[in-house]
Protein backbone atom coordinates (compact mmCIF):
# COMPACT_ATOMS: atom_id res chain seq x y z
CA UNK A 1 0.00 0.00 0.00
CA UNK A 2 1.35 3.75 -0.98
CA UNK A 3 0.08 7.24 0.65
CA UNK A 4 -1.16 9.80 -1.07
CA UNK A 5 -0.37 13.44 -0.85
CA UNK A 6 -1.80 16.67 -2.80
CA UNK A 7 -0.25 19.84 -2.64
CA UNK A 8 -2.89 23.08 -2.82
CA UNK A 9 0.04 25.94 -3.39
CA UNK A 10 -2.03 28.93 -2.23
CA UNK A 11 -2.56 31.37 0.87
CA UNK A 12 -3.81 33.98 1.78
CA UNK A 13 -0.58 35.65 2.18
CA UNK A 14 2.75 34.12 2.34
CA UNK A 15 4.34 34.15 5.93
CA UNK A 16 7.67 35.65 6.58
CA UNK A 17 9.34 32.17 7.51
CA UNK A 18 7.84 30.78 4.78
CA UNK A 19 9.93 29.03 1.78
CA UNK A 20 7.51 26.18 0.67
CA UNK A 21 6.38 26.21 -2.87
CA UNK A 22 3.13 28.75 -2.10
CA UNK A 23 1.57 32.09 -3.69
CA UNK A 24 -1.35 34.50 -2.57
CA UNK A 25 -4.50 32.88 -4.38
CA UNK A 26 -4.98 34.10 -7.78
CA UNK A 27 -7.10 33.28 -10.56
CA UNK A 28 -5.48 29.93 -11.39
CA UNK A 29 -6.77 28.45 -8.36
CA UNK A 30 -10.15 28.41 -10.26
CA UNK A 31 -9.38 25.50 -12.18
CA UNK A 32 -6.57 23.93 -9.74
CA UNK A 33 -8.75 20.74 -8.31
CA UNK A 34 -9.92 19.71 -11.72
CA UNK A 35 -6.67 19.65 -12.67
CA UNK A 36 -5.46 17.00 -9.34
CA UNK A 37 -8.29 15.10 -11.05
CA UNK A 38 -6.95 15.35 -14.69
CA UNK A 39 -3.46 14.18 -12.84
CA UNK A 40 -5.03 11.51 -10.61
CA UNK A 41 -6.09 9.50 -14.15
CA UNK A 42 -2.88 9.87 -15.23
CA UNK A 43 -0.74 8.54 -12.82
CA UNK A 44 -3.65 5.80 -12.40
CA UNK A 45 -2.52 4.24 -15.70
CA UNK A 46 1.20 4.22 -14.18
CA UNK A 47 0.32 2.77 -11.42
CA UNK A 48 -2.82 0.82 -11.89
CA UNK A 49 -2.84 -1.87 -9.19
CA UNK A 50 -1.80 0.48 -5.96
CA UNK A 51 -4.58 0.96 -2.86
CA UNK A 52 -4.02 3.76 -0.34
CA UNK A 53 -3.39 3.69 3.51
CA UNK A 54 -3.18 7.55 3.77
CA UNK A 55 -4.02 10.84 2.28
CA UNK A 56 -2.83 13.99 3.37
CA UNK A 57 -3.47 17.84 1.88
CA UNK A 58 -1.04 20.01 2.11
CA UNK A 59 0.42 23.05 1.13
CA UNK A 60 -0.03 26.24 1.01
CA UNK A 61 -3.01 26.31 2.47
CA UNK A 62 -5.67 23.48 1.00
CA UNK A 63 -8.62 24.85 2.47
CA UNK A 64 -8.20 28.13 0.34
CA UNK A 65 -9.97 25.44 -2.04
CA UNK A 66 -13.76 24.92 -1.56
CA UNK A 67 -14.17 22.36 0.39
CA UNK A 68 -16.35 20.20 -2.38
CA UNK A 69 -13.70 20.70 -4.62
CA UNK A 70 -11.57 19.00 -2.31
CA UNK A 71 -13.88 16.37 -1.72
CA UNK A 72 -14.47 15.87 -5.53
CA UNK A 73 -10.57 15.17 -5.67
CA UNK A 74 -10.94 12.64 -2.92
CA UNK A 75 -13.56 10.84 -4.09
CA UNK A 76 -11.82 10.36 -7.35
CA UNK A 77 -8.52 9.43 -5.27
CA UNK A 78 -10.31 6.76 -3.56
CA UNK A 79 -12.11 5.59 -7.00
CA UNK A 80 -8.79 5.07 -8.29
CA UNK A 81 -6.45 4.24 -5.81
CA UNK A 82 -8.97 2.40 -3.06
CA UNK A 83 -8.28 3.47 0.32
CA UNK A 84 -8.12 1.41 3.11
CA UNK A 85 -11.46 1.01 5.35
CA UNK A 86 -9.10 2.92 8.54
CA UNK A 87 -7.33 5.05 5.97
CA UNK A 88 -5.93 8.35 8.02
CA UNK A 89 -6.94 11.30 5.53
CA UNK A 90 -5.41 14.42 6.85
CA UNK A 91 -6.11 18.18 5.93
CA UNK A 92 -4.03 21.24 6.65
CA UNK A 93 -6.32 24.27 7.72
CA UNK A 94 -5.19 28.11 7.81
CA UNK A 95 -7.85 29.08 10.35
CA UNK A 96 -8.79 32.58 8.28
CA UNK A 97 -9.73 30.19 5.27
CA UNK A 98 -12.89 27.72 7.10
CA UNK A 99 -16.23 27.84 8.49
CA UNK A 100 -18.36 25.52 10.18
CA UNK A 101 -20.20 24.81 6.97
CA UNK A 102 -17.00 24.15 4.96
CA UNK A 103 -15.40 21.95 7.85
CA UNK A 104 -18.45 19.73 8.10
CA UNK A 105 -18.68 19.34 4.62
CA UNK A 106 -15.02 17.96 4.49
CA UNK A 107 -15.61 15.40 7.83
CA UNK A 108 -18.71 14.42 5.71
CA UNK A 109 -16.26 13.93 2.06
CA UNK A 110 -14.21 11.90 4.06
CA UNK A 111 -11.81 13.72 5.64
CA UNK A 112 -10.78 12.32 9.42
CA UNK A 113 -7.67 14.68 10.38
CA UNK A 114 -7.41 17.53 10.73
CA UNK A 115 -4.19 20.06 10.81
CA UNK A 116 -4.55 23.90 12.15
CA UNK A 117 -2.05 26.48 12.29
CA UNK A 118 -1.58 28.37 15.18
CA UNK A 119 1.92 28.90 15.74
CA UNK A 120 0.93 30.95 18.52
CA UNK A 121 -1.84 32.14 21.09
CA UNK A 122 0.07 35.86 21.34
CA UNK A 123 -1.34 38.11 18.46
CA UNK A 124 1.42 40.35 18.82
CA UNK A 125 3.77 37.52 17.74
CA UNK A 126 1.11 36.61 14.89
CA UNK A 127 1.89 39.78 13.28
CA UNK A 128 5.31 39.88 13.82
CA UNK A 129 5.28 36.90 11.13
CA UNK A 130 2.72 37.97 9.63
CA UNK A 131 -0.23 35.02 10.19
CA UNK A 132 -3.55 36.20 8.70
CA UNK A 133 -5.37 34.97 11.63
CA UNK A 134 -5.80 35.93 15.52
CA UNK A 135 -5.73 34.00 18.59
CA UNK A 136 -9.45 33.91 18.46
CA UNK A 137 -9.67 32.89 14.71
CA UNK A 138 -8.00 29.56 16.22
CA UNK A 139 -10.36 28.83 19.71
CA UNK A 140 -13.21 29.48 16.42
CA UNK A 141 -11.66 27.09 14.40
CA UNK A 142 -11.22 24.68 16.51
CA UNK A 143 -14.45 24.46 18.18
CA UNK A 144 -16.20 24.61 14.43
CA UNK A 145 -13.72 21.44 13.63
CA UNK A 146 -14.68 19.57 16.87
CA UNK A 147 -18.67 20.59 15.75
CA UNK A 148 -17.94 19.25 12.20
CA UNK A 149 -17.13 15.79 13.71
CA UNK A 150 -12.94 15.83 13.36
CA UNK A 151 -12.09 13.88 16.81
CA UNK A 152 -8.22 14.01 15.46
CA UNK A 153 -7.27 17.49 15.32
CA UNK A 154 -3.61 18.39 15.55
CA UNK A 155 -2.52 21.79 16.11
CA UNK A 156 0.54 23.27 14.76
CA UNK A 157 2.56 25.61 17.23
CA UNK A 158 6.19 26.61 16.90
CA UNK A 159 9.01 28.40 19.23
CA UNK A 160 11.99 30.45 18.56
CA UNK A 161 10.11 32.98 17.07
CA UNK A 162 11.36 36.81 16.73
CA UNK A 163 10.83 38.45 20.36
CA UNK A 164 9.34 35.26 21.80
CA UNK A 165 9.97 34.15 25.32
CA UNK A 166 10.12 31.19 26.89
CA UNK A 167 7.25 32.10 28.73
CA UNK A 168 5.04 33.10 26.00
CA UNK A 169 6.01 29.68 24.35
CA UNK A 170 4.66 27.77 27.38
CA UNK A 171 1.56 29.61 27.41
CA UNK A 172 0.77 28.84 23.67
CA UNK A 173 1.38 25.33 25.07
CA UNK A 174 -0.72 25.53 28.18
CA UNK A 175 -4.09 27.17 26.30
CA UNK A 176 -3.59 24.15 23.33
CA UNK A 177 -3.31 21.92 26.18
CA UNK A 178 -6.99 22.76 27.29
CA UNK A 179 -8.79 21.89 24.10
CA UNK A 180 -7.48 18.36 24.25
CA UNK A 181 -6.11 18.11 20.46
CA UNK A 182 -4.95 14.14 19.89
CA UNK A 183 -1.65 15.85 18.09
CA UNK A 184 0.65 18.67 18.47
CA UNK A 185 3.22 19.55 16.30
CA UNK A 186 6.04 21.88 17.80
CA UNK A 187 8.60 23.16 15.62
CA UNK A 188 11.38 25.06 16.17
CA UNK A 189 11.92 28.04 13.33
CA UNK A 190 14.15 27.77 10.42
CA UNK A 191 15.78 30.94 9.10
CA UNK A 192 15.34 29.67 5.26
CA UNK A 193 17.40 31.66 2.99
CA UNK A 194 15.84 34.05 0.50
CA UNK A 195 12.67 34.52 2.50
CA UNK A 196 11.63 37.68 4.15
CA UNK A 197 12.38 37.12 7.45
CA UNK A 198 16.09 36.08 7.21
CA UNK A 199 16.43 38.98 4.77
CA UNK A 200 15.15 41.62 7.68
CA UNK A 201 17.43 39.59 9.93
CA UNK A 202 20.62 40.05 8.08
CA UNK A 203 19.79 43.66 7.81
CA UNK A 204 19.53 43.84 11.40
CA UNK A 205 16.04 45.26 11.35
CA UNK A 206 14.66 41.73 13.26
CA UNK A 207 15.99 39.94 15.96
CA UNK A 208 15.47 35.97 16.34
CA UNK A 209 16.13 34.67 20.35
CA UNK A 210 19.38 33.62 20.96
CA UNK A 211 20.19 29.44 20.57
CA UNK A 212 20.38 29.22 23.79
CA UNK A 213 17.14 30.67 24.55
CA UNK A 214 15.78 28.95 21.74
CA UNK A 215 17.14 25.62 23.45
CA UNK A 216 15.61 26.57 26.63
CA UNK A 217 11.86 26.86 24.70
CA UNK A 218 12.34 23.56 23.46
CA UNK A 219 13.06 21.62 26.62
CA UNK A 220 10.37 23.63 28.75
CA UNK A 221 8.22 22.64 26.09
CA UNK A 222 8.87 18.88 25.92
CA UNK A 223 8.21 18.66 29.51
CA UNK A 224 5.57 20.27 29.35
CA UNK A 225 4.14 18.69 26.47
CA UNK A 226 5.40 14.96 28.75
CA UNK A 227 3.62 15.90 31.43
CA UNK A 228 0.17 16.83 29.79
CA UNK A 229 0.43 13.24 28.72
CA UNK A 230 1.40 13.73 24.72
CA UNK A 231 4.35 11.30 23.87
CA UNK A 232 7.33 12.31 22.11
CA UNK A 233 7.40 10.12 18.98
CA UNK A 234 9.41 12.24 16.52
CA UNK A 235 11.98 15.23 17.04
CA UNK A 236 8.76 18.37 16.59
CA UNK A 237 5.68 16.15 17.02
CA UNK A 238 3.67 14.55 19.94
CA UNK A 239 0.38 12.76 20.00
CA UNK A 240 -1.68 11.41 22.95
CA UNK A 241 -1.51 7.49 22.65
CA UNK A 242 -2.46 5.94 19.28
CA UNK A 243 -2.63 9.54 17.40
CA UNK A 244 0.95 9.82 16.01
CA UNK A 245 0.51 10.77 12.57
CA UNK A 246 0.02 7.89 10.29
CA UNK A 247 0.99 9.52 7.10
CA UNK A 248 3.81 11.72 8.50
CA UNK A 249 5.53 7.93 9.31
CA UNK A 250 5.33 7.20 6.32
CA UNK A 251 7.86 9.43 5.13
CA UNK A 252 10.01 8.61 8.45
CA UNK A 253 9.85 4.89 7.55
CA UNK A 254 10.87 5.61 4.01
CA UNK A 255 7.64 4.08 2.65
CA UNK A 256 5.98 4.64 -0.86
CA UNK A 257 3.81 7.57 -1.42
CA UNK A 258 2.57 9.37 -4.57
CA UNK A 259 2.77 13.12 -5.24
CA UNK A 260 -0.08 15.00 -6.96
CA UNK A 261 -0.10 19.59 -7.50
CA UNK A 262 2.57 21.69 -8.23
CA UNK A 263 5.70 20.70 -6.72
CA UNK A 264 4.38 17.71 -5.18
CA UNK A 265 7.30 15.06 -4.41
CA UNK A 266 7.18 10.96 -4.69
CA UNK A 267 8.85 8.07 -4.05
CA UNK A 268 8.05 5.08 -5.35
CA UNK A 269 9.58 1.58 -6.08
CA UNK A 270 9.39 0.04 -9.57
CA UNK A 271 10.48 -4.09 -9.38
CA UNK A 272 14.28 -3.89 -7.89
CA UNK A 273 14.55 -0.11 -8.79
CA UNK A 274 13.43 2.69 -6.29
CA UNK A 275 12.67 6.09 -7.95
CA UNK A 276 12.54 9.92 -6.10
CA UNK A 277 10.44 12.26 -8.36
CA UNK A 278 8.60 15.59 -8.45
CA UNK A 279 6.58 17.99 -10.14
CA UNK A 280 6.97 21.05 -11.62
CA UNK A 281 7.28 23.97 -9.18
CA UNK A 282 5.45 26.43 -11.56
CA UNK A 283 2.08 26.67 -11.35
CA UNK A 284 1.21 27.57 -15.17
CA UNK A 285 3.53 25.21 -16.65
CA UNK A 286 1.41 22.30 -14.07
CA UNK A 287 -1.40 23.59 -15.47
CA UNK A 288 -0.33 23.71 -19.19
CA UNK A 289 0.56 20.17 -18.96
CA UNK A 290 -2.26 18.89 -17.51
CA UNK A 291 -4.18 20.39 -20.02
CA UNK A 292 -2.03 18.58 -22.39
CA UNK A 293 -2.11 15.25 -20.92
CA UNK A 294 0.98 14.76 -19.58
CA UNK A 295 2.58 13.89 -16.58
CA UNK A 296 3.79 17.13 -15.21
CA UNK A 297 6.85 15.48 -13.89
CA UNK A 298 9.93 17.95 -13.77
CA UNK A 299 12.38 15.13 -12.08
CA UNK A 300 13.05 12.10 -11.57
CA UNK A 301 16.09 10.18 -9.67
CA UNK A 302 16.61 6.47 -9.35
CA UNK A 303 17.90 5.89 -5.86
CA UNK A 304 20.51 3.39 -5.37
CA UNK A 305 20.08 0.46 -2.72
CA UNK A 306 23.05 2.01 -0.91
CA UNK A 307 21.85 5.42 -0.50
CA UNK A 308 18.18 3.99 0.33
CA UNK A 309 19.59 1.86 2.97
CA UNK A 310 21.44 6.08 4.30
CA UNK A 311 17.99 7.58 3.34
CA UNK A 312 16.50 4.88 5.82
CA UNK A 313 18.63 5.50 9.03
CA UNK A 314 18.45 9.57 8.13
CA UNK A 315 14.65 9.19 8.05
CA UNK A 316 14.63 6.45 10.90
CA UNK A 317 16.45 8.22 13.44
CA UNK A 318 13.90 11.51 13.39
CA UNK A 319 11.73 9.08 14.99
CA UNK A 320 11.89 8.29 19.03
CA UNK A 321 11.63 4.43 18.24
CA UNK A 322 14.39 4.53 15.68
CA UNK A 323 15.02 1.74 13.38
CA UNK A 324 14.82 -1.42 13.89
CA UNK A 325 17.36 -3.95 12.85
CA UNK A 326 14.54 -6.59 11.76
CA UNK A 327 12.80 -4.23 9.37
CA UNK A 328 16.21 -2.70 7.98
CA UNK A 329 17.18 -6.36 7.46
CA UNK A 330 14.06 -7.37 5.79
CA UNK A 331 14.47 -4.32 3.44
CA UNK A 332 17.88 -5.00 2.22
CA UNK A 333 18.92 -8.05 3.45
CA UNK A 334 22.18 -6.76 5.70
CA UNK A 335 22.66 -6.03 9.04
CA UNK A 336 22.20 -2.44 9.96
CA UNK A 337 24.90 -3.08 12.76
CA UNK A 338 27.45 -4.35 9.90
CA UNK A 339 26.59 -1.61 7.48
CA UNK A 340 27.20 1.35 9.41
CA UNK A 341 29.40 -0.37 12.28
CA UNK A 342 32.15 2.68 12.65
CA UNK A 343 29.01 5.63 12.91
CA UNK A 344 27.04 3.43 15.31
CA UNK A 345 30.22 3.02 17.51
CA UNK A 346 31.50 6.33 17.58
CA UNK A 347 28.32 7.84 18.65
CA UNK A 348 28.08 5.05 21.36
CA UNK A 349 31.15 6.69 22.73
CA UNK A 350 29.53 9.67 23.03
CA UNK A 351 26.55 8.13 24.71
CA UNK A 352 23.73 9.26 22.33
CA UNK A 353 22.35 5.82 21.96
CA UNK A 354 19.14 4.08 23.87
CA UNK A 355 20.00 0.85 24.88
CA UNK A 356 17.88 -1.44 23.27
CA UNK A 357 18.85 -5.25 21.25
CA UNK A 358 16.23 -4.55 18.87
CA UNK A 359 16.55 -1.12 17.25
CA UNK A 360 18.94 1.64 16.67
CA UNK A 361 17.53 4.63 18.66
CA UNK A 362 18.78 8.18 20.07
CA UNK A 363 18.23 9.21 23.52
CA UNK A 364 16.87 12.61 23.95
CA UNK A 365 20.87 14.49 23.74
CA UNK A 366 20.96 12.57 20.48
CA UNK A 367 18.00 13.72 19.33
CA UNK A 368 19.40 17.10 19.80
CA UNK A 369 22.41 16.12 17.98
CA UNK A 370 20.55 14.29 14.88
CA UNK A 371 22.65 16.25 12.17
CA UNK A 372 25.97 15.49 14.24
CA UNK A 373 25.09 12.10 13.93
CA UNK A 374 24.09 11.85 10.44
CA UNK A 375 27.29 13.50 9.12
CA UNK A 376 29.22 10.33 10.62
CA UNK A 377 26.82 7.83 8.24
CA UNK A 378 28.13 10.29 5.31
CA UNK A 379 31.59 9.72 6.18
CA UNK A 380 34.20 6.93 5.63
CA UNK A 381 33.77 4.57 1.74
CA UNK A 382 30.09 4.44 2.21
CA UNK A 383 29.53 6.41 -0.64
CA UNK A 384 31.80 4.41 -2.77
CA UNK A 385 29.29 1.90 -2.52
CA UNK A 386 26.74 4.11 -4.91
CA UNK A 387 29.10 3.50 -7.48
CA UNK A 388 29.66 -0.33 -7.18
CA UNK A 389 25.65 -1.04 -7.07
């Protein structure tokens, strides 16, 4: 079984931190779900035999959609690529862009999950990043999506924002942490290059806290988060027990899933070959060949066993169970332990390992430390190996 994932590339307005493939809606929006259907027939006939376990919507913001357009393209999704009877289908939600009309008529299309951006309870801080919505927009939201039927809402919050505090962190925490959500996602902010923020920063006219501060946020928050009873199951995201995000693991456990929009990413296996692909990142040239019947592929790499077997400790390792030797095994038919003996072992001396027999997992420092880590699975002939397969 595969996932699926559609990417809706519009807001209302782009936020500062933002660098994912998104644009303030404009008119080509109009005809932007018929064309995820045109797309969903075509990659049908390339993959005609595949059922789905999850769908998530993505973006941008997918709910700048109409909702029945969205459940048009997910009726057709399940037509043609038959979801399974628990299948997890997941929505992102900017809470400026729903209603309590539009989020009942997505529970009632089929839509289970449901994803809302917050990022933070302090307005002043919403502005300072320039969110569209308020504080309040978010308690509305929410309550609309718990009226609507969604009884798995996550809610997306982040730290290390410009002028934020540690406290004001902990009380974005403490007000989610009263409206029961089954999922929290809590990211720490990356300075991407070329967007607006990091431009104001290296002029000096905005100020990010310090790493240490930033640090600080983080490790209030995971106790915090610990001790309202979400679990820690991946380095930003939490879930109360049995809500970790089915379709998120999917990419963590290096699993197939299909890509469908504008800039939309796959990876997919094809008999003893395994292929990384994606779509074009321009919206009129997606749209042009659509229109033309073609696959609006832009890219496509074929992954060697080697660097799949990298791909699957990088992605592995994000996660607080790790990977476990059986499944690696059963993938590639090596041990994990023999394959990347010297990395595991140095990083043993520096204690950043859980003790377990059965999987290769990071204690919390480690966690910390992921990248560290990862550059010592880069390092030695590995890569010579790429060559040889």
């Amino acid at each position: 079984m595969i996932s699926l994932y559609f990417h809706i590339p519009y807001c209302i307005r782009k936020c500062r931190y933002c660098d994912f493939c998104s644009v303030p809606v404009n008119e080509t929006i109009d005809g932007y779900a018929d064309a995820l259907i045109r797309e969903l027939a075509l990659k049908k006939e390339q993959y005609p035999d595949e059922t789905t376990r999850t769908v998530f919507f993505g973006g941008g913001t997918p709910t700048t959609l109409r909702a029945d357009d969205l459940c048009r393209v997910l009726e057709l999704a399940n037509r043609l690529f038959p979801l399974a009877e628990d299948a997890e289908i997941s929505i992102e939600c900017n809470p400026k862009t729903a209603s309590l009309q539009s989020l009942k008529t997505l529970h009632g299309g089929g839509f289970n999950r449901i994803s809302i951006g917050l990022q933070s309870t302090d307005d002043s801080l919403l502005r300072r990043i320039c969110r569209v919505h308020s504080c309040d927009d978010f308690l509305q939201t929410f309550e609309w999506a718990r009226t609507a039927g969604f009884a798995n809402i996550n809610v997306d919050l982040m730290h290390g924002l410009p002028g934020q505090t540690t406290e004001q962190y902990l009380g974005s925490l403490q007000q989610v942490f009263e409206l029961q959500p089954e999922h929290i996602s809590a990211y720490s902010l990356i300075l991407e290059e070329g967007t607006p923020l990091a431009e104001d920063v290296a002029r000096g006219k905005e100020t990010l806290p310090d790493p240490d501060t930033v640090a600080d946020m983080q490790d209030a928050g995971m106790d915090a988060l610990e001790h309202a009873g979400y679990l820690r199951y991946e380095i930003s995201n939490f879930a109360r027990p049995g809500y970790s995000c089915r379709h998120n693991l999917t990419y963590w456990n290096n699993e197939p899933y299909l890509g469908f929009g504008v800039a939309a990413h796959s990876s997919m296996g094809n008999g003893t070959k395994w292929y990384r692909f994606s779509n074009t990142d321009s919206i009129p040239q997606y749209l042009r060949k659509i229109a033309a019947g073609r696959v609006p592929e832009a890219e496509r790499i074929l992954i060697n066993t080697f660097e799949r077997m990298f791909e699957t400790v990088m992605l592995g390792l994000r996660k607080t169970e790790g990977v476990s030797y059986a499944s690696f095994s059963r993938m590639f038919g090596c041990d994990l332990k023999n394959v990347f003996a010297e990395a595991i072992e140095r990083n043993r001396v520096r204690a950043l390992w859980e003790p377990d027999p059965e999987r290769l997992r990071l204690n919390r420092r480690g966690l910390d430390l992921l990248n560290m880590v990862l550059l010592d699975f880069q390092e030695r002939n590995y890569w010579d190996l790429l060559k040889a397969d």
